[in-house]
Protein backbone atom coordinates (compact mmCIF):
# COMPACT_ATOMS: atom_id res chain seq x y z
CA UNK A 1 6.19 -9.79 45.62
CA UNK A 2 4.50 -12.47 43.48
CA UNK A 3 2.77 -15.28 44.85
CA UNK A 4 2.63 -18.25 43.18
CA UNK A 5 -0.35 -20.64 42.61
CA UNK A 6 0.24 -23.88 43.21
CA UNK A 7 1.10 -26.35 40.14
CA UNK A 8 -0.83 -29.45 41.89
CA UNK A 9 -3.68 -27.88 42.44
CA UNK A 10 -6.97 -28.95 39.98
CA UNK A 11 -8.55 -26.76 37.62
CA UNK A 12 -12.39 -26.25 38.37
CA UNK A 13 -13.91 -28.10 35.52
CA UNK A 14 -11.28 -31.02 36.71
CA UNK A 15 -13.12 -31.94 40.17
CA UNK A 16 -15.21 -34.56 40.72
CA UNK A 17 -18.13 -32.28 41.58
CA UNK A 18 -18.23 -30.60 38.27
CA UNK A 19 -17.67 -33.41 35.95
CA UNK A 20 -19.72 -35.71 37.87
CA UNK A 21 -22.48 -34.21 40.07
CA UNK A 22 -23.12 -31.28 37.76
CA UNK A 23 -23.59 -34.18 34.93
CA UNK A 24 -26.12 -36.17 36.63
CA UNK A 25 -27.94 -33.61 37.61
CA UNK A 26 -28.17 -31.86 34.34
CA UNK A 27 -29.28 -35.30 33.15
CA UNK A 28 -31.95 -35.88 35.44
CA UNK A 29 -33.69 -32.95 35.35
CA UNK A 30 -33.39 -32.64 31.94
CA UNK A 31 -35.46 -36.37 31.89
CA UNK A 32 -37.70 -35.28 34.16
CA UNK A 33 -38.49 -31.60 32.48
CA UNK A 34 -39.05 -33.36 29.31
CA UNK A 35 -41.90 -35.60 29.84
CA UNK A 36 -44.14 -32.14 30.22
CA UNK A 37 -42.56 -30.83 27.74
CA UNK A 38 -43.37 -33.23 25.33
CA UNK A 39 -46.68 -32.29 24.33
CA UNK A 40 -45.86 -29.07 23.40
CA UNK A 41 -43.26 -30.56 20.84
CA UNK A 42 -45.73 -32.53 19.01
CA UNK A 43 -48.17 -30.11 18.80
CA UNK A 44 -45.68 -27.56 17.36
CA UNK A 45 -44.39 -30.34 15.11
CA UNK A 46 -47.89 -30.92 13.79
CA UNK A 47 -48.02 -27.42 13.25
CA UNK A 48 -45.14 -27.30 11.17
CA UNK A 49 -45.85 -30.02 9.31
CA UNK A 50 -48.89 -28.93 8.41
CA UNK A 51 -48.20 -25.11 7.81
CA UNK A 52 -44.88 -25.95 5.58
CA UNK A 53 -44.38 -30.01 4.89
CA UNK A 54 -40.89 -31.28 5.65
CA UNK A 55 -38.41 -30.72 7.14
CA UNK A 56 -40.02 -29.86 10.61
CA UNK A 57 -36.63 -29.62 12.28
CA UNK A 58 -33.64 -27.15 11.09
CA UNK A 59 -30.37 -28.76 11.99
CA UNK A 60 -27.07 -26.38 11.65
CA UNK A 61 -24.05 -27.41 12.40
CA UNK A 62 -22.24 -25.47 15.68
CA UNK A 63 -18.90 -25.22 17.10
CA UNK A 64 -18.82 -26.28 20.55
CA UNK A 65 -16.18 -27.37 23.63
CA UNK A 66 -12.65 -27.18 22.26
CA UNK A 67 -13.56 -27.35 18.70
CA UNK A 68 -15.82 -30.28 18.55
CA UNK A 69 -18.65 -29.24 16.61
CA UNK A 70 -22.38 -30.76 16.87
CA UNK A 71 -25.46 -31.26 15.84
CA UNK A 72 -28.38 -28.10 16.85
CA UNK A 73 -31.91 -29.30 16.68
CA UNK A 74 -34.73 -26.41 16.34
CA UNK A 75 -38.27 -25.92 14.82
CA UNK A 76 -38.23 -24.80 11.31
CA UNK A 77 -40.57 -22.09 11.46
CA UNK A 78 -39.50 -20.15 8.91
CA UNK A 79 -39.88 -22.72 5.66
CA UNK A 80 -37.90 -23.86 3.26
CA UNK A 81 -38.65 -21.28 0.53
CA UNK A 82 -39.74 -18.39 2.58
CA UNK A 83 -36.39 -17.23 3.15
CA UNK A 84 -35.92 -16.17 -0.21
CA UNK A 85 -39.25 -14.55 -0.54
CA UNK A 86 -39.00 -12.39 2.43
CA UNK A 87 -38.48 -9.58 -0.02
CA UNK A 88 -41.50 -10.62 -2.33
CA UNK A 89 -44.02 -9.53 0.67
């Protein structure tokens, strides 16, 4: 015997808890975790800058939730050029 689900019934990522609560919350803590963090990002983006020049941020293109795709941010630590010359070492 099968039972069946019921066709009225909302999907998890449908409910007011996860598109709502889970949202603020992600926001506010990520506010709040950045402001120590912050430092540390401009010290690494000195760094960068004045290991390789620009660009101090890499920026690839992802695919994401049902085919949207965005933006990545991340340190470019490994250069422009030095990709190429990983075999010249």
């Amino acid at each position: 015997m099968y039972l069946k689900m019921k066709t009225s019934e909302k999907k998890a990522y449908d409910r007011f808890y996860n598109r709502y609560v889970k949202r603020m919350l992600d926001f506010v803590l990520a506010v709040i975790l950045f402001i120590p963090v912050l430092p540390f990002y401009v010290i690494i983006s000195v760094l960068i800058l004045l290991d390789d020049g620009f660009p101090v941020f890499y920026r690839p293109l992802r695919g994401g939730y049902k085919g949207r795709s965005f933006i990545e941010w991340k340190f470019g630590t490994v250069g422009v050029n030095k990709k190429r010359c990983l075999e010249c070492a």
